[in-house]
Protein backbone atom coordinates (compact mmCIF):
# COMPACT_ATOMS: atom_id res chain seq x y z
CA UNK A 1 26.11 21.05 -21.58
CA UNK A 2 26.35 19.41 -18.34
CA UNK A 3 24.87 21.66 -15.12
CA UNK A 4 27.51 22.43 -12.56
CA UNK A 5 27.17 22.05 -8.90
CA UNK A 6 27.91 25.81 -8.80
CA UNK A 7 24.83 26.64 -11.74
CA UNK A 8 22.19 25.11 -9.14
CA UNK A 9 20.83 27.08 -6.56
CA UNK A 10 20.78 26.31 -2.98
CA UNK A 11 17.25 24.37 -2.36
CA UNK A 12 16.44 24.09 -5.79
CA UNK A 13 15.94 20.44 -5.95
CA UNK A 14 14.33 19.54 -2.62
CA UNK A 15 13.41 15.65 -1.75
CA UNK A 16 9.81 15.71 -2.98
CA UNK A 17 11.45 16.58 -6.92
CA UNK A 18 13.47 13.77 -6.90
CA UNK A 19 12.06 10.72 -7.84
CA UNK A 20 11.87 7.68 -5.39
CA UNK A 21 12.27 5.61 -8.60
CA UNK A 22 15.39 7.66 -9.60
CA UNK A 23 17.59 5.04 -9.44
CA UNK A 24 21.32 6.65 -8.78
CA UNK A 25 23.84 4.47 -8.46
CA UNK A 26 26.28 3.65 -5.74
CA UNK A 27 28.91 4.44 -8.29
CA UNK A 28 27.95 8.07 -7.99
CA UNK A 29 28.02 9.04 -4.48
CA UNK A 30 31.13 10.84 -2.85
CA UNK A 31 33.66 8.32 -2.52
CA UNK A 32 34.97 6.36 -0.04
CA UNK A 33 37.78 4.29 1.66
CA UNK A 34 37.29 0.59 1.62
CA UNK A 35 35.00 -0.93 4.29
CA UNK A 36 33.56 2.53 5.24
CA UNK A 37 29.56 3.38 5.85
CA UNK A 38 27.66 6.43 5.92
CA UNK A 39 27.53 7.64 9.27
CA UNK A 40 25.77 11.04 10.53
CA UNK A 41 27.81 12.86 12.10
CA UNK A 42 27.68 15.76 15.17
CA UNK A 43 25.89 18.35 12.61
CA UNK A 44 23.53 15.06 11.16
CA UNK A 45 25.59 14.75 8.20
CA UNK A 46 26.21 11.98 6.48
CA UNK A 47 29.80 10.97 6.33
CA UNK A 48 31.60 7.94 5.46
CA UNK A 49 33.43 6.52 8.43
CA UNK A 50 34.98 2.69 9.16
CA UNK A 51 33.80 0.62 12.15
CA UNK A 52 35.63 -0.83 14.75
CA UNK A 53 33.20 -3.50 15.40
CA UNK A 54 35.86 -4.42 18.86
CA UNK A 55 35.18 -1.28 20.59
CA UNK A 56 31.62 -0.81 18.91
CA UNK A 57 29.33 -0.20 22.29
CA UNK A 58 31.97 -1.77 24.89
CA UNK A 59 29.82 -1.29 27.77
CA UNK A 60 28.10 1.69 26.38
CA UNK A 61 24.64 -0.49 26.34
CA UNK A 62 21.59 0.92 27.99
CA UNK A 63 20.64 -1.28 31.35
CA UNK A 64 17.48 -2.57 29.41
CA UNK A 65 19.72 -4.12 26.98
CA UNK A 66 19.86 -7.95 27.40
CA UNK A 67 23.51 -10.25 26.79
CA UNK A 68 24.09 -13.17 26.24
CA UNK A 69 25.83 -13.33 29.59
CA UNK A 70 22.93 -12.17 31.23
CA UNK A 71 20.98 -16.07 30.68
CA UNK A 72 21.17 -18.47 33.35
CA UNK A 73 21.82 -21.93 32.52
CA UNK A 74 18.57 -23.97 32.12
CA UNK A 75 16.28 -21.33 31.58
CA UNK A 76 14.70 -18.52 28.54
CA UNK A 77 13.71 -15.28 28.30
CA UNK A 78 9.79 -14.19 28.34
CA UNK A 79 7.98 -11.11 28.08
CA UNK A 80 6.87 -9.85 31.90
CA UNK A 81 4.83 -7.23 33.20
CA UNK A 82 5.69 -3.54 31.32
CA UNK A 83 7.80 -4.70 29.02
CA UNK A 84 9.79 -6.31 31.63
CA UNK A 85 11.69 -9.32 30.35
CA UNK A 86 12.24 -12.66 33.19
CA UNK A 87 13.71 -15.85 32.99
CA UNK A 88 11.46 -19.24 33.07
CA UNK A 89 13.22 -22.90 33.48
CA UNK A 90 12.94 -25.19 30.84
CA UNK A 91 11.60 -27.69 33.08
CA UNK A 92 7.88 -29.34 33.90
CA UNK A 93 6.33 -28.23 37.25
CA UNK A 94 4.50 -24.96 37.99
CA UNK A 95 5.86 -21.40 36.67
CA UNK A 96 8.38 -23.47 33.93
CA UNK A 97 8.25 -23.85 29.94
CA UNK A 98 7.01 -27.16 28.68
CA UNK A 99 9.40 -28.76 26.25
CA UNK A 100 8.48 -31.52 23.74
CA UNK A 101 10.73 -34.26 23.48
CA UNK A 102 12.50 -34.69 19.78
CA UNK A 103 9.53 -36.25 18.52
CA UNK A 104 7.48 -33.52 19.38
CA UNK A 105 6.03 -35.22 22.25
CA UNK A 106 5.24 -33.76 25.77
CA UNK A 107 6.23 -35.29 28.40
CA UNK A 108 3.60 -37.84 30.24
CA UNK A 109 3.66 -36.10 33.48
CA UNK A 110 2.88 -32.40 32.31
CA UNK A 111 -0.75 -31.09 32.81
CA UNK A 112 -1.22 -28.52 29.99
CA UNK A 113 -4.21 -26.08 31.44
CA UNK A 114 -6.57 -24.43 28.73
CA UNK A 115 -8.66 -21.46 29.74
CA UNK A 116 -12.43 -22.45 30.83
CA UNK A 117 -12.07 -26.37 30.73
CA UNK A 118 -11.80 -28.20 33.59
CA UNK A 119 -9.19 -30.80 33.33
CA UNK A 120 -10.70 -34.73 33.42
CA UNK A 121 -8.81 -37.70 34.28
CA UNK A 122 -8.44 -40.41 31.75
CA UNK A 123 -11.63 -42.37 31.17
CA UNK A 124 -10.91 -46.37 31.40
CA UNK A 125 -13.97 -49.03 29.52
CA UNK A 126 -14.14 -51.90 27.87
CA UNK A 127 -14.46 -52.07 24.17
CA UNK A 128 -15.06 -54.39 21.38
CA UNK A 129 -12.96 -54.43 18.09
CA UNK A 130 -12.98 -56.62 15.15
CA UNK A 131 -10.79 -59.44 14.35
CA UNK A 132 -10.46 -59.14 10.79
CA UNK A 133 -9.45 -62.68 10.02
CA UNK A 134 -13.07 -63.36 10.44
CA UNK A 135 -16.41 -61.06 9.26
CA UNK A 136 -15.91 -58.08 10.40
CA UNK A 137 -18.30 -57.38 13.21
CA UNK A 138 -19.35 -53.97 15.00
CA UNK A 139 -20.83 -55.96 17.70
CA UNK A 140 -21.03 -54.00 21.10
CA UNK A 141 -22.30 -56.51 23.82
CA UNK A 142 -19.21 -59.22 22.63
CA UNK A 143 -21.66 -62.00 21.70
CA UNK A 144 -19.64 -62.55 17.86
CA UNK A 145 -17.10 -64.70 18.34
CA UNK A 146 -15.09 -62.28 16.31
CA UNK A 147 -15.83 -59.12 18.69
CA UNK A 148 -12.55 -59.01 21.07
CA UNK A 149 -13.07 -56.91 24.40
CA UNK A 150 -10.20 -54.36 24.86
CA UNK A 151 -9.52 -52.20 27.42
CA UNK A 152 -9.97 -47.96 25.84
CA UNK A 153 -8.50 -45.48 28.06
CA UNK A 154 -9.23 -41.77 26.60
CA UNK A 155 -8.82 -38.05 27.47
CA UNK A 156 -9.70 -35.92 24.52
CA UNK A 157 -10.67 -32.85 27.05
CA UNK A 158 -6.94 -32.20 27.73
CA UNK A 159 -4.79 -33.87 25.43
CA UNK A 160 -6.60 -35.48 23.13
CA UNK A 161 -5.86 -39.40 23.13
CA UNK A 162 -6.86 -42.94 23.02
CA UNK A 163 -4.80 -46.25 24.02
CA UNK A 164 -6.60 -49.57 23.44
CA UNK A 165 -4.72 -52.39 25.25
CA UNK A 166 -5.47 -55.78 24.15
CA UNK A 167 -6.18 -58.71 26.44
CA UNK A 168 -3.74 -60.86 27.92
CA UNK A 169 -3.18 -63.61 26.06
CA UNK A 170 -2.80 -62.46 22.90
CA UNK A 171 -4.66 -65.13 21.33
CA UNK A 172 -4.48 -66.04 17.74
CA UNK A 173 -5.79 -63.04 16.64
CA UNK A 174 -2.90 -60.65 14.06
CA UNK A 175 -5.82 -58.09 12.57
CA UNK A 176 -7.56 -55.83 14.78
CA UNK A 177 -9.64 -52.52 13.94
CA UNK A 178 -9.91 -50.18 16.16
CA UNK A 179 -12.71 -47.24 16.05
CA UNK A 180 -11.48 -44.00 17.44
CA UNK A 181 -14.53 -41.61 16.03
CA UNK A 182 -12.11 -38.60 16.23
CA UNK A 183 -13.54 -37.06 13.24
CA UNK A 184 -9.47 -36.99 11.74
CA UNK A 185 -7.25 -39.12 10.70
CA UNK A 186 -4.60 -39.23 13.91
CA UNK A 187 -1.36 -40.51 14.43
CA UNK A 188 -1.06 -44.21 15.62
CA UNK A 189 1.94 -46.00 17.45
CA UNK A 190 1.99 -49.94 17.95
CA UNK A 191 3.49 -50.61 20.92
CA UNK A 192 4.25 -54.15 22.83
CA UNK A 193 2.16 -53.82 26.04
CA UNK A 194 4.82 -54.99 28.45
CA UNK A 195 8.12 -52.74 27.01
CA UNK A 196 6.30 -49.97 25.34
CA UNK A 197 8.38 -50.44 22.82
CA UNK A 198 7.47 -49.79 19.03
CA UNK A 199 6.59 -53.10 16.79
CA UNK A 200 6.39 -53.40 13.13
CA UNK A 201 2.95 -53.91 11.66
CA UNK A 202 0.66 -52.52 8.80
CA UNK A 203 -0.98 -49.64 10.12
CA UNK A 204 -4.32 -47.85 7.95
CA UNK A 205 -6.58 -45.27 9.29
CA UNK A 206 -9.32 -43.29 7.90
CA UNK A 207 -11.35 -40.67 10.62
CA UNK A 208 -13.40 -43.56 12.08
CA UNK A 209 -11.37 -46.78 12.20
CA UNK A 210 -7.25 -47.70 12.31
CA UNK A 211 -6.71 -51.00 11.79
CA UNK A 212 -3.23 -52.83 12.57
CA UNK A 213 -2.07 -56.25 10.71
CA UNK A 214 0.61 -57.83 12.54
CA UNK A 215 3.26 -60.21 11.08
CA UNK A 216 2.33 -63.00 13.62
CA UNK A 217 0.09 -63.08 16.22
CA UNK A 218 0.98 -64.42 19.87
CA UNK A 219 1.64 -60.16 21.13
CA UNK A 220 0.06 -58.05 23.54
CA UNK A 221 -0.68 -54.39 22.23
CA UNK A 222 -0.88 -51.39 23.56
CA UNK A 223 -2.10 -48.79 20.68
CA UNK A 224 -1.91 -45.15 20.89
CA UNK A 225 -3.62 -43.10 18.66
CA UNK A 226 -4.03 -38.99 19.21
């Protein structure tokens, strides 16, 4: 026979007996009106009540509490001192967030500081790569014919990049391999030198070398690789 409510003592069956696997269904608790929740009430109760989601905390937050009114245009919200949220521009310049452009690119003006290194200026030489229309030479003084001086600019103490520029005129020459000794295999962009604009061309890098084929020759580069 079933056990009525009335058959089972008060504080006979206390959490720890029942089961956290016990599995009662929704079906079975007290019911309800549509759309209500279980609420406790004054005496810690639960009780099913509806909520009016339009009065819901109407100016009932606590001060500590942020809205959405409470953000300035131009600007985010960052963890301060105790806890204490502040607003931060989205902007370059001191005390402002850094924000990459939509190719995840930081802007060319902003100076990103890292603890204990002491930011370098870019290094400017002149290097030698191979014009791969002819042997392939490693040459570092420039006497092959087929060793073209280019000019390397680098900073790898800050951000991390290398642009070769090759000479003006262009020459003949639409194969050139570039060594970058980064240890990786970066990302490289081949721009024309006067627009910075992107060109097409056959790009393949390994961690030592990236080596671009143009279509036709006659065009100043600028390459980027990071």
């Amino acid at each position: 026979m079933p056990v009525e409510n009335r058959q089972i003592a008060s504080g006979a069956i206390t959490d720890s007996k029942v089961s956290k696997n016990a599995g009662i269904k929704g079906s079975k608790l007290e019911i309800a009106e549509p759309g209500q929740i279980l609420v406790a009430n004054e005496q810690g109760r639960f009780v099913p009540q509806h909520v009016d989601f339009d009065k819901c905390c109407d100016n009932e937050l606590p001060d500590d509490v942020l809205r959405a009114g409470d953000l300035e245009a131009g600007k985010t919200f960052i963890g301060g001192v105790d806890g204490v949220t502040t607003q931060l521009e989205v902007n370059n310049g001191p005390n402002t967030i850094v924000v990459t452009n939509p190719k995840n690119e930081l802007p060319a003006d902003v100076i990103v500081v890292v603890d204990n290194v002491e930011p370098k200026p870019p290094v400017t030489e002149t290097v030698y790569v191979s014009d791969l229309e002819q042997t392939p030479s490693y040459s570092t003084d420039g006497s092959d014919l087929n060793a073209i001086p280019v000019t390397q600019t680098s900073q790898t103490r800050m951000v991390g990049y290398l642009i070769f520029e090759t000479p003006d005129p262009p020459g003949s020459t639409k194969q050139y391999q570039f060594t970058h000794a980064l240890g990786y295999i970066p990302d490289v962009r081949v721009m024309e030198h006067s627009t910075n604009s992107e060109i097409d061309a056959e790009v393949s890098v390994d961690t030592q070398t990236a080596t671009v084929k143009l279509s036709d020759s006659g065009t100043r580069l600028r390459v980027l690789v990071q």
